[in-house]
C-alpha atoms as a PDB file:
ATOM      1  CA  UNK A   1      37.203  -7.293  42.001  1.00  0.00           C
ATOM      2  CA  UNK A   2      37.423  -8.980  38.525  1.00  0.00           C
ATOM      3  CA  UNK A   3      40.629 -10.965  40.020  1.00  0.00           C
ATOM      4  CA  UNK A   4      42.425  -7.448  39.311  1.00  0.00           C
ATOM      5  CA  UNK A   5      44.154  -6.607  42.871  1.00  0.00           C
ATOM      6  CA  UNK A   6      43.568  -3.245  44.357  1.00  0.00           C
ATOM      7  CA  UNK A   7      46.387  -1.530  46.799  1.00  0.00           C
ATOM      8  CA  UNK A   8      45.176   0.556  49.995  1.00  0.00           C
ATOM      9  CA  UNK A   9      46.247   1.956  53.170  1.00  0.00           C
ATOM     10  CA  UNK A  10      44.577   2.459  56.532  1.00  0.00           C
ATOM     11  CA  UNK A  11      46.004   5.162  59.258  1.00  0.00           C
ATOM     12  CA  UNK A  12      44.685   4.501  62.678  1.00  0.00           C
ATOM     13  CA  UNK A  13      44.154   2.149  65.143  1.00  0.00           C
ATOM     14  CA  UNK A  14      39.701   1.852  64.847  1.00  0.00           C
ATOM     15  CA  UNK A  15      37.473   3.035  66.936  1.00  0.00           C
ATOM     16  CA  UNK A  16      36.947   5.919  65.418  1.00  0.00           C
ATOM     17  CA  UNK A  17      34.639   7.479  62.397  1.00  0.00           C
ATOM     18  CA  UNK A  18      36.561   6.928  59.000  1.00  0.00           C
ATOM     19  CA  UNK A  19      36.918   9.077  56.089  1.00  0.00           C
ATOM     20  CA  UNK A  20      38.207   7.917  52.978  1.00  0.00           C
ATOM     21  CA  UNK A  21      40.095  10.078  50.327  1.00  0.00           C
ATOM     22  CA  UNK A  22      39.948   9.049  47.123  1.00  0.00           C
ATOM     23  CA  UNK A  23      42.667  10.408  44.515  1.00  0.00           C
ATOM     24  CA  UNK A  24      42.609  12.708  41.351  1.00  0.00           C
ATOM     25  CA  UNK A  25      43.482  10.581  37.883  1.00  0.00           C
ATOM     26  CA  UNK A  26      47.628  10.894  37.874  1.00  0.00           C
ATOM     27  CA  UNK A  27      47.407  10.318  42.034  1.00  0.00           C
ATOM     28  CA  UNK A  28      48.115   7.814  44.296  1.00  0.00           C
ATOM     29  CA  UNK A  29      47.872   6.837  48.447  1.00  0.00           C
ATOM     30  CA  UNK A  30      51.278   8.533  48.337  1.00  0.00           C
ATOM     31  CA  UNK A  31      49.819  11.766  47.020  1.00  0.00           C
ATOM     32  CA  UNK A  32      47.868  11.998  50.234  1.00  0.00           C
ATOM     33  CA  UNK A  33      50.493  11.494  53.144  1.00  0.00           C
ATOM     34  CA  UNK A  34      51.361  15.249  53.587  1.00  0.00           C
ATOM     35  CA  UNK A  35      47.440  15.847  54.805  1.00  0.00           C
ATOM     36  CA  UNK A  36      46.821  12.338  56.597  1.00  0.00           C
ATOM     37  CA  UNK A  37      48.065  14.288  60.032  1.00  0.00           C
ATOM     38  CA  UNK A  38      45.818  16.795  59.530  1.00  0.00           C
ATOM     39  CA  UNK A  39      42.655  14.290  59.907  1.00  0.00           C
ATOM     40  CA  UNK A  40      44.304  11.645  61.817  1.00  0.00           C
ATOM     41  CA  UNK A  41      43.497  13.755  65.452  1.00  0.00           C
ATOM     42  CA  UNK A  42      40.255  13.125  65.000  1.00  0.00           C
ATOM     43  CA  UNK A  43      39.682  10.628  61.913  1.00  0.00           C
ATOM     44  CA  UNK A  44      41.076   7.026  60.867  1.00  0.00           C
ATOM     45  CA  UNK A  45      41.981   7.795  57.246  1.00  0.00           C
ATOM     46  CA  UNK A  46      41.398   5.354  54.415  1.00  0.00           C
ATOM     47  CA  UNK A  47      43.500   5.440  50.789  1.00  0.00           C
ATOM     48  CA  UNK A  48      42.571   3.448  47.753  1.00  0.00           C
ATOM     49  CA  UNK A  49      44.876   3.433  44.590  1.00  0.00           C
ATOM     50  CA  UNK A  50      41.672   2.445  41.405  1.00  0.00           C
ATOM     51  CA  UNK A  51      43.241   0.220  38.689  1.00  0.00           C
ATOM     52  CA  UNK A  52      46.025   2.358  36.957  1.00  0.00           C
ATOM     53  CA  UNK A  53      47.572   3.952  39.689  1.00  0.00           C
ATOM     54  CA  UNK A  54      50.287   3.629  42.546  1.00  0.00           C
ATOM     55  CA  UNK A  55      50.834  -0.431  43.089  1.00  0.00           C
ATOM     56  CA  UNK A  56      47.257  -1.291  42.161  1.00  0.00           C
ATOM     57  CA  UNK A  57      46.572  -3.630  39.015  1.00  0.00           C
ATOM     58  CA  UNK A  58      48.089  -1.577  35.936  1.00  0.00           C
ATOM     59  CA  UNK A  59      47.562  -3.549  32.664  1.00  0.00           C
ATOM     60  CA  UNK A  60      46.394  -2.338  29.431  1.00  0.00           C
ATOM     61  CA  UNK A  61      42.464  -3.181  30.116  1.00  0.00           C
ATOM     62  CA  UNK A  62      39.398  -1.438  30.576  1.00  0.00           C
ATOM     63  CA  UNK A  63      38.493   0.329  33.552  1.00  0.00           C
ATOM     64  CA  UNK A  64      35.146   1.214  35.258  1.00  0.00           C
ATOM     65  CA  UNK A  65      34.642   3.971  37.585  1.00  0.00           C
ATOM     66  CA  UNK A  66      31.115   1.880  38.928  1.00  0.00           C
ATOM     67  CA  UNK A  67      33.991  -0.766  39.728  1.00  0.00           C
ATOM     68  CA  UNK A  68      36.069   1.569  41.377  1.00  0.00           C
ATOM     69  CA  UNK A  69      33.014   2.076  43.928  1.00  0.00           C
ATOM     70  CA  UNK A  70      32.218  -2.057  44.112  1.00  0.00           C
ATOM     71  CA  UNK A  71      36.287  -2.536  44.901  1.00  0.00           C
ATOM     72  CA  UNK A  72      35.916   0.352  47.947  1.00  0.00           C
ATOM     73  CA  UNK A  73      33.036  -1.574  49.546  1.00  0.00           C
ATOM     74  CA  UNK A  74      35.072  -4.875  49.429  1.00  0.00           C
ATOM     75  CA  UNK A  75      37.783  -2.845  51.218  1.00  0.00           C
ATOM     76  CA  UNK A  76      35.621  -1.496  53.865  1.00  0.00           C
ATOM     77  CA  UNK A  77      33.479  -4.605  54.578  1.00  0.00           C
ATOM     78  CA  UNK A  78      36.908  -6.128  54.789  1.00  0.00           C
ATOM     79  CA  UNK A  79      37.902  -3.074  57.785  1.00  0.00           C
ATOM     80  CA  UNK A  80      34.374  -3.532  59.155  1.00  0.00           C
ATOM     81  CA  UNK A  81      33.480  -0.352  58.358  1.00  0.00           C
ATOM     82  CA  UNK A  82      29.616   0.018  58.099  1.00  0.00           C
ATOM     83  CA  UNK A  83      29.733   3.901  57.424  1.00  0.00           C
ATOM     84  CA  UNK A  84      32.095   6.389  56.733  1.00  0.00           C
ATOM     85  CA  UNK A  85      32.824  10.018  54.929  1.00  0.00           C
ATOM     86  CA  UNK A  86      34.053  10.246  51.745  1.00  0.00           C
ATOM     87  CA  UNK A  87      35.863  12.659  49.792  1.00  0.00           C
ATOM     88  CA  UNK A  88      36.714  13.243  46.360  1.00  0.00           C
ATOM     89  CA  UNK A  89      38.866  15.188  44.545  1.00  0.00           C
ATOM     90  CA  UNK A  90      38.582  16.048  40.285  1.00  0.00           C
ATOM     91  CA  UNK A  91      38.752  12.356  39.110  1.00  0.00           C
ATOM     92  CA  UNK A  92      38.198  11.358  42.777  1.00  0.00           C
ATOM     93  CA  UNK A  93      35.434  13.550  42.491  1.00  0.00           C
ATOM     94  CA  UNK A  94      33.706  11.136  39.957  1.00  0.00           C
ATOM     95  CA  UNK A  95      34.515   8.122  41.831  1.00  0.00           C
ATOM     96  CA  UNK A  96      32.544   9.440  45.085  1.00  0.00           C
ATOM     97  CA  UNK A  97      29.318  10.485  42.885  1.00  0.00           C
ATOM     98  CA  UNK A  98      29.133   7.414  41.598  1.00  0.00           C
ATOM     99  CA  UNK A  99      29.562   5.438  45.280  1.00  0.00           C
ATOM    100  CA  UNK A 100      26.747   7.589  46.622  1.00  0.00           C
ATOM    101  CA  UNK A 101      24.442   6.860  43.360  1.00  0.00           C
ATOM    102  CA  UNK A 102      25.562   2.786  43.939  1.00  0.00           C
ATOM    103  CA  UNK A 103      26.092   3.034  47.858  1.00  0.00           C
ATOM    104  CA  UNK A 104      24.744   6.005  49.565  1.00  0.00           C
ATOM    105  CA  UNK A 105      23.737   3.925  52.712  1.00  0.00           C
ATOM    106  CA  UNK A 106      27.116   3.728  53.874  1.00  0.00           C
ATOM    107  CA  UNK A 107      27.795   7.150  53.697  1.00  0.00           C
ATOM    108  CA  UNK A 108      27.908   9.680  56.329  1.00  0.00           C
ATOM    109  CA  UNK A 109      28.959  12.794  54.210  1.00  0.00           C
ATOM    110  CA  UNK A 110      30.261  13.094  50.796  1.00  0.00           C
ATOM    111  CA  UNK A 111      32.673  15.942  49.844  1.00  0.00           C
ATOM    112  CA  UNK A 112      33.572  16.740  46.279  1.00  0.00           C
ATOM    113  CA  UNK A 113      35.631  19.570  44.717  1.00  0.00           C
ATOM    114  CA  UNK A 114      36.525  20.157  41.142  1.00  0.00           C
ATOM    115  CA  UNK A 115      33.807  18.119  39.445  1.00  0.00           C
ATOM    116  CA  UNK A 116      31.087  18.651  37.472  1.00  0.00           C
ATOM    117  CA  UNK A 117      27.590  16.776  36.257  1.00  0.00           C
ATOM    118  CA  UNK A 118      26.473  17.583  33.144  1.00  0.00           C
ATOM    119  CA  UNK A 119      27.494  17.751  29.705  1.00  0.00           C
ATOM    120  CA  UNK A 120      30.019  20.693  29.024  1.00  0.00           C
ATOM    121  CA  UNK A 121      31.992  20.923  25.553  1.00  0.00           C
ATOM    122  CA  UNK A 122      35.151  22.571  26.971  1.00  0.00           C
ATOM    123  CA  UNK A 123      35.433  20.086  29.133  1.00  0.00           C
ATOM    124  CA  UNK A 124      35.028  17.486  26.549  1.00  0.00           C
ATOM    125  CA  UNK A 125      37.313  19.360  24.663  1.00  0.00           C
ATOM    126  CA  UNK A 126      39.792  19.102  27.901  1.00  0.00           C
ATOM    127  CA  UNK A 127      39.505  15.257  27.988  1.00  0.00           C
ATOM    128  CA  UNK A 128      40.306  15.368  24.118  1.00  0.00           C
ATOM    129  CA  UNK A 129      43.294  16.912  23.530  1.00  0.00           C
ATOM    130  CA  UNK A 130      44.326  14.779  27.373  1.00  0.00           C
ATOM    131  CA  UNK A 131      44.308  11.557  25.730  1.00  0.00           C
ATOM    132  CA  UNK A 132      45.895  12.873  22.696  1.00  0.00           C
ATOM    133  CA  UNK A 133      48.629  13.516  24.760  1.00  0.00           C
ATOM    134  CA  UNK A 134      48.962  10.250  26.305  1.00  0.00           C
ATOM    135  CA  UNK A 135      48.205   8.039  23.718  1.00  0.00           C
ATOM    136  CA  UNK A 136      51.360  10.000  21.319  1.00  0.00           C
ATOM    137  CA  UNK A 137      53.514   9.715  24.590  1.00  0.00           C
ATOM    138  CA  UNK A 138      53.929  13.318  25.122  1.00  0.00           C
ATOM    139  CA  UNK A 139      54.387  13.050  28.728  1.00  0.00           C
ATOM    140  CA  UNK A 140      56.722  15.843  28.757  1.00  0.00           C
ATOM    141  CA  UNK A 141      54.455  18.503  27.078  1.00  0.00           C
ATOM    142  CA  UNK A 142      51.214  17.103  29.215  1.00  0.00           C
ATOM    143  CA  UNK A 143      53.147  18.177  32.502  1.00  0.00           C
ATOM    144  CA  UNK A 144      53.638  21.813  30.963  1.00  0.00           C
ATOM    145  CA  UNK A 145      50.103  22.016  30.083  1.00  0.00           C
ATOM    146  CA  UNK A 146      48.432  19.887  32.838  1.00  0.00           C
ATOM    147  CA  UNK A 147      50.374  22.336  35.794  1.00  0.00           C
ATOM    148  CA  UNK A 148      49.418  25.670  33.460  1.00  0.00           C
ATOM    149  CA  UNK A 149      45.985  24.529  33.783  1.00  0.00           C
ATOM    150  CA  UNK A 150      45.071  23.311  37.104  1.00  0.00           C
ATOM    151  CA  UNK A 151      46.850  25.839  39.641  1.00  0.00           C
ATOM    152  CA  UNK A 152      46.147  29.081  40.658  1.00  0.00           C
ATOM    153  CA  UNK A 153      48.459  32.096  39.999  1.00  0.00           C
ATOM    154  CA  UNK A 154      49.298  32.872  43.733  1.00  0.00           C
ATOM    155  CA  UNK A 155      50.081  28.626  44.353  1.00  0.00           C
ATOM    156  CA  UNK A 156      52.584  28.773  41.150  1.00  0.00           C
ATOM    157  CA  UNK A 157      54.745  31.706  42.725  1.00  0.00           C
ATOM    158  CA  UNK A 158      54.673  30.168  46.093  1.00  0.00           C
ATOM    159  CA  UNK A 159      55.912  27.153  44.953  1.00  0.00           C
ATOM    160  CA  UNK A 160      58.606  28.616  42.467  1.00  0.00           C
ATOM    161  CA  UNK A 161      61.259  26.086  41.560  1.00  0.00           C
ATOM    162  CA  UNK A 162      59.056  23.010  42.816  1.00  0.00           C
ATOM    163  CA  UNK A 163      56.846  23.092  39.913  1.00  0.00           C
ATOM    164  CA  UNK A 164      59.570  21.854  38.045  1.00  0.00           C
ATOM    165  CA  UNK A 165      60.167  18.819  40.078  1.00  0.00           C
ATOM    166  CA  UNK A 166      56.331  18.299  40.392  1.00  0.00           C
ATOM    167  CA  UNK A 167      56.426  17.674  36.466  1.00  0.00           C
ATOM    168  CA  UNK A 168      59.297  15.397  36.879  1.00  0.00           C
ATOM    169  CA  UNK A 169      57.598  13.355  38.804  1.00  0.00           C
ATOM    170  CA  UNK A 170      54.499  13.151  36.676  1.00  0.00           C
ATOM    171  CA  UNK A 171      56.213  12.505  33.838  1.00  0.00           C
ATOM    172  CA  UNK A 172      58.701   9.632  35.572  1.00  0.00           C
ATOM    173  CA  UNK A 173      55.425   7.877  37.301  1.00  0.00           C
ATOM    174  CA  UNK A 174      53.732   7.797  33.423  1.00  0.00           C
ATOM    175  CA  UNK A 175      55.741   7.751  31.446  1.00  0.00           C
ATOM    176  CA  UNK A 176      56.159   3.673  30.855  1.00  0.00           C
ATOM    177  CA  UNK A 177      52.354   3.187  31.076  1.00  0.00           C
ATOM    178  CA  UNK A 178      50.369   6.391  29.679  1.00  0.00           C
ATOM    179  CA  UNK A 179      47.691   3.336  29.103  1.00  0.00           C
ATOM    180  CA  UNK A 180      46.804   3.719  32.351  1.00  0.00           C
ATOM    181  CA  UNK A 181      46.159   7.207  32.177  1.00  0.00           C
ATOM    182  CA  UNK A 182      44.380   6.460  28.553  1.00  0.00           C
ATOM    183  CA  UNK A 183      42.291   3.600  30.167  1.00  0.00           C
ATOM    184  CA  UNK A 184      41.168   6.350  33.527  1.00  0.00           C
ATOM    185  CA  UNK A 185      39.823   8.498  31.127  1.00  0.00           C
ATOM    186  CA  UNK A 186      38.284   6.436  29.055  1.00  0.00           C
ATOM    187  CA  UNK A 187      36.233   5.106  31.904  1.00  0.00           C
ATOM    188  CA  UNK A 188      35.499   8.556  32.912  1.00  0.00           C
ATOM    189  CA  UNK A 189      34.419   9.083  29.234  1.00  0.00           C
ATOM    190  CA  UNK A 190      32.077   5.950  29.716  1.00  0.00           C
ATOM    191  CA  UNK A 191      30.994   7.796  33.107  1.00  0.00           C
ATOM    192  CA  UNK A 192      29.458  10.946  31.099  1.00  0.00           C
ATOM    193  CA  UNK A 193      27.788   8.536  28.214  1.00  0.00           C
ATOM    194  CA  UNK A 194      25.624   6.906  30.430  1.00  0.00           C
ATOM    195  CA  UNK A 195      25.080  10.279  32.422  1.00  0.00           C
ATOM    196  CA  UNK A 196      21.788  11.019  31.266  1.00  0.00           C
ATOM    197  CA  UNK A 197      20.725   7.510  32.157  1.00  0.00           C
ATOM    198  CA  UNK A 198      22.167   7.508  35.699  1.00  0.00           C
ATOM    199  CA  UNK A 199      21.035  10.918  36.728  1.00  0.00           C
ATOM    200  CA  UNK A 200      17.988   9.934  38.929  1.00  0.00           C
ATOM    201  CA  UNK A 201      20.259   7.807  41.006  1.00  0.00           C
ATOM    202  CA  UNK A 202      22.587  11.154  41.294  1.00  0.00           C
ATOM    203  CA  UNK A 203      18.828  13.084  42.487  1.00  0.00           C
ATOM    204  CA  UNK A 204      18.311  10.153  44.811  1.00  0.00           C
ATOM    205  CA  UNK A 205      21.483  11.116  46.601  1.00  0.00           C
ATOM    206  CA  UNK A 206      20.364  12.241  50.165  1.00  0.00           C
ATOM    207  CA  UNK A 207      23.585  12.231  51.661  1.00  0.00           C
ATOM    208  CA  UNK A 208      24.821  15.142  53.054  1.00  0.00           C
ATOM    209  CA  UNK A 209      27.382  16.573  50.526  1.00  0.00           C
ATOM    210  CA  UNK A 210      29.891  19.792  50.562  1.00  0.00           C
ATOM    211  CA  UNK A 211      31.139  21.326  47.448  1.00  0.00           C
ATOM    212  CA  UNK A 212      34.067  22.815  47.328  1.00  0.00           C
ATOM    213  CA  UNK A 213      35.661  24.978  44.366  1.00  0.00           C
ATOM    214  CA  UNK A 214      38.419  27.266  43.562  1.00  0.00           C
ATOM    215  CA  UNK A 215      37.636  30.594  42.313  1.00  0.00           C
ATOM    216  CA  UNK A 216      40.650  30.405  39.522  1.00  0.00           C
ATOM    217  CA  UNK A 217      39.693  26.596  38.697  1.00  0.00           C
ATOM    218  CA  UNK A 218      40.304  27.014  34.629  1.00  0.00           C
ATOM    219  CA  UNK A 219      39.842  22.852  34.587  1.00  0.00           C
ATOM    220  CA  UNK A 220      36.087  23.108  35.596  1.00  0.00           C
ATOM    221  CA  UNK A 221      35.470  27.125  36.346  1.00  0.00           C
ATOM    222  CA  UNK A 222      33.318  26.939  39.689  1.00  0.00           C
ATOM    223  CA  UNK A 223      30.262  27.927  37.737  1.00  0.00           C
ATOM    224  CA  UNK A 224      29.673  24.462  36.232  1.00  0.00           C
ATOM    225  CA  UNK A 225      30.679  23.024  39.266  1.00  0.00           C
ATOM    226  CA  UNK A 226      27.860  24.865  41.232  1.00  0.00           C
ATOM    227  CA  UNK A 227      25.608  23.197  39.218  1.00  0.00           C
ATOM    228  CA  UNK A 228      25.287  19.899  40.658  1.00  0.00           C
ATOM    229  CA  UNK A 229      23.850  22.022  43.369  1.00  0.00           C
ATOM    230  CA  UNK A 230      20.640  21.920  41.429  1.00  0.00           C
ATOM    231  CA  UNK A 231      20.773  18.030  41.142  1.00  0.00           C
ATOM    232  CA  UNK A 232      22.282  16.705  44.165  1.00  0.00           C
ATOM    233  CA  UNK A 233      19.420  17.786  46.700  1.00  0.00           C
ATOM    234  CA  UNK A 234      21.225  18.151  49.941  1.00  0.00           C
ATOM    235  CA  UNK A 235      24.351  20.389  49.064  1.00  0.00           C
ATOM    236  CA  UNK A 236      25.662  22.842  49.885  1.00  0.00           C
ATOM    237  CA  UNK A 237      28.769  24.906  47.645  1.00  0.00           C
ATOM    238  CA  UNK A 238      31.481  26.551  48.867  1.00  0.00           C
ATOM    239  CA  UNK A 239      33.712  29.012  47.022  1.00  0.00           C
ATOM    240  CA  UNK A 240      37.478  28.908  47.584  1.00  0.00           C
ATOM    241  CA  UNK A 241      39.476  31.813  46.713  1.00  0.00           C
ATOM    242  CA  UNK A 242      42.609  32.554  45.442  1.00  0.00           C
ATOM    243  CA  UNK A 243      42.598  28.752  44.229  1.00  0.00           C
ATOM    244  CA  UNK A 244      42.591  27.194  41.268  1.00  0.00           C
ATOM    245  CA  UNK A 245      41.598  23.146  40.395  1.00  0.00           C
ATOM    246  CA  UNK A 246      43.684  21.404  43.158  1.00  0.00           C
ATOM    247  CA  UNK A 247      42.061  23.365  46.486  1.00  0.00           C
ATOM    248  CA  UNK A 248      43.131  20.556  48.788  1.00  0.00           C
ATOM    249  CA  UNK A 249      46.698  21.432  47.703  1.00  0.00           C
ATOM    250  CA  UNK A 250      46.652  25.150  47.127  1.00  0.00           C
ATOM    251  CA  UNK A 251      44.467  26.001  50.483  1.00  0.00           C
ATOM    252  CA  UNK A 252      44.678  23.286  52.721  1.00  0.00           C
ATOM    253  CA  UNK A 253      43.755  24.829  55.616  1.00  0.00           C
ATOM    254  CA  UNK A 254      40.406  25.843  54.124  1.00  0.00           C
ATOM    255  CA  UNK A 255      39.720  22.593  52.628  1.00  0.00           C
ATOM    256  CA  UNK A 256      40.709  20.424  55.345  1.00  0.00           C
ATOM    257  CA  UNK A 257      38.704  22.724  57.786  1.00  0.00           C
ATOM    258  CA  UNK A 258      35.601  22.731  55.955  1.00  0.00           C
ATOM    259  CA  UNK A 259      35.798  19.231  55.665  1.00  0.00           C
ATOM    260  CA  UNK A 260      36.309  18.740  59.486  1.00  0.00           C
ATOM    261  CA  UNK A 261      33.978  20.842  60.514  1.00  0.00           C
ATOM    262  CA  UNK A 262      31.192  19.030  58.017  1.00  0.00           C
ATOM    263  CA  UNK A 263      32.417  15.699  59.257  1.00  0.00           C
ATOM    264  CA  UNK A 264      31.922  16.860  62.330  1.00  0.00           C
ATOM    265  CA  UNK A 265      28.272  18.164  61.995  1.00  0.00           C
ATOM    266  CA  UNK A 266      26.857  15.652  59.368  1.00  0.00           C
ATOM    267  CA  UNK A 267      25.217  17.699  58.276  1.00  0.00           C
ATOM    268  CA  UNK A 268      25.027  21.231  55.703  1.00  0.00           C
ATOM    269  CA  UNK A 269      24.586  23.738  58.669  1.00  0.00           C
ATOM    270  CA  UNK A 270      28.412  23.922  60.145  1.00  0.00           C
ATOM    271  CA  UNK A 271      29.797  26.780  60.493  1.00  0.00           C
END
């Protein structure tokens, strides 16, 4: 959209029901190719890099998350796709409340972890002292802070030596355009301004949605994510233990369950 080029993948050969993951803010398709065989038995799987990430447009200009949504329906009506499940994880998180407030017709369930829905000062305190990172170019000390943050205890020590390359990587993908991650949040930011505004189209939501949180999430503590239960109507929450933000990650064989199994039923009663 906008004449700014958008990069996606599709694994599969059609025929079958699609889901689509969408990716947390410092994520791209890449991020995703470790878990694509776990849905691909059953599920053609659809990435999407937003502006600002992987080998999508990446200049210094703004971004819009309501875009975001309007550049995924150009990809599916593209694919032919009339419906499909969507998923979203912290940022992506966002990104699929907002398709299902502009879109929800071509939905057939919505799954969301790590996100929340209402106005919370530690979070906005979070986003704060993110962008003061990126915009003084302290890649280096964001990756210390952003991986003390987001996992849970048990993933860290499992991991062990990893976590060191994990930061590496962070820090090479940003590092020569933390605008990107400056212009994602600020989009985000615009997201929660017009909150109050858009919250009837989030109560209109009838889609089927799962909510899925980790128990240690320190990002957005599961509390204030159970909350959207009481404004998205049809949802149901699940509680993820021994996990912190990143529960796709840390527990995929919870999260990639769940989600089947919802998928699967369309509905909130799947056991």
């Amino acid at each position: 959209p906008d004449g700014r080029p958008v990069y996606w993948e599709y694994f599969g050969s059609g025929g079958r029901e699609v889901v689509c993951l969408l990716n947390g803010v410092a994520m791209s398709t890449r991020s995703w190719y470790a878990f694509v065989p776990l849905l691909l038995p059953e599920y053609d799987v659809l990435l999407y890099d937003y502006w600002g990430q992987g080998n999508s447009f990446s200049d210094d200009a703004p971004y819009s998350i309501p875009r975001f949504c309007d550049a995924l329906t150009m990809i599916v009506d593209e694919l032919g796709i009339a419906k499909f499940h969507l998923m979203g994880i912290s940022y992506g998180g966002f990104v699929a409340l907002d398709y299902g407030r502009l879109y929800q017709k071509r939905l057939h369930t919505l799954t969301l972890s790590g996100i929340l829905l209402t106005h919370e000062q530690l979070f906005e305190m979070y986003e704060e002292i993110s962008l003061l990172f990126y915009r003084t170019g302290q890649m280096e000390l964001y990756a210390y802070y952003l991986y003390e943050k987001i996992f849970g205890e048990s993933f860290v020590q499992k991991i062990g030596p990893r976590l060191a390359e994990m930061r590496q990587k962070l820090i090479d993908r940003y590092q020569p355009r933390t605008h990107c991650l400056v212009q994602l949040t600020l989009a985000q930011d615009r997201l929660f301004a017009e909150l109050d505004g858009n919250l009837p189209g989030y109560r209109a939501i009838e889609t089927p949605t799962l909510m899925m949180a980790g128990a240690e999430d320190r990002t957005i503590p599961w509390w204030v994510q159970k909350k959207i239960t009481g404004i998205l109507p049809r949802t149901r929450f699940e509680l993820v233990e021994d996990s912190g933000h990143v529960v796709y990650l840390e527990k995929p064989e919870i999260f990639f369950g769940n989600l089947k199994k919802f998928m699967r039923a369309k509905s909130l009663d799947f056991a």
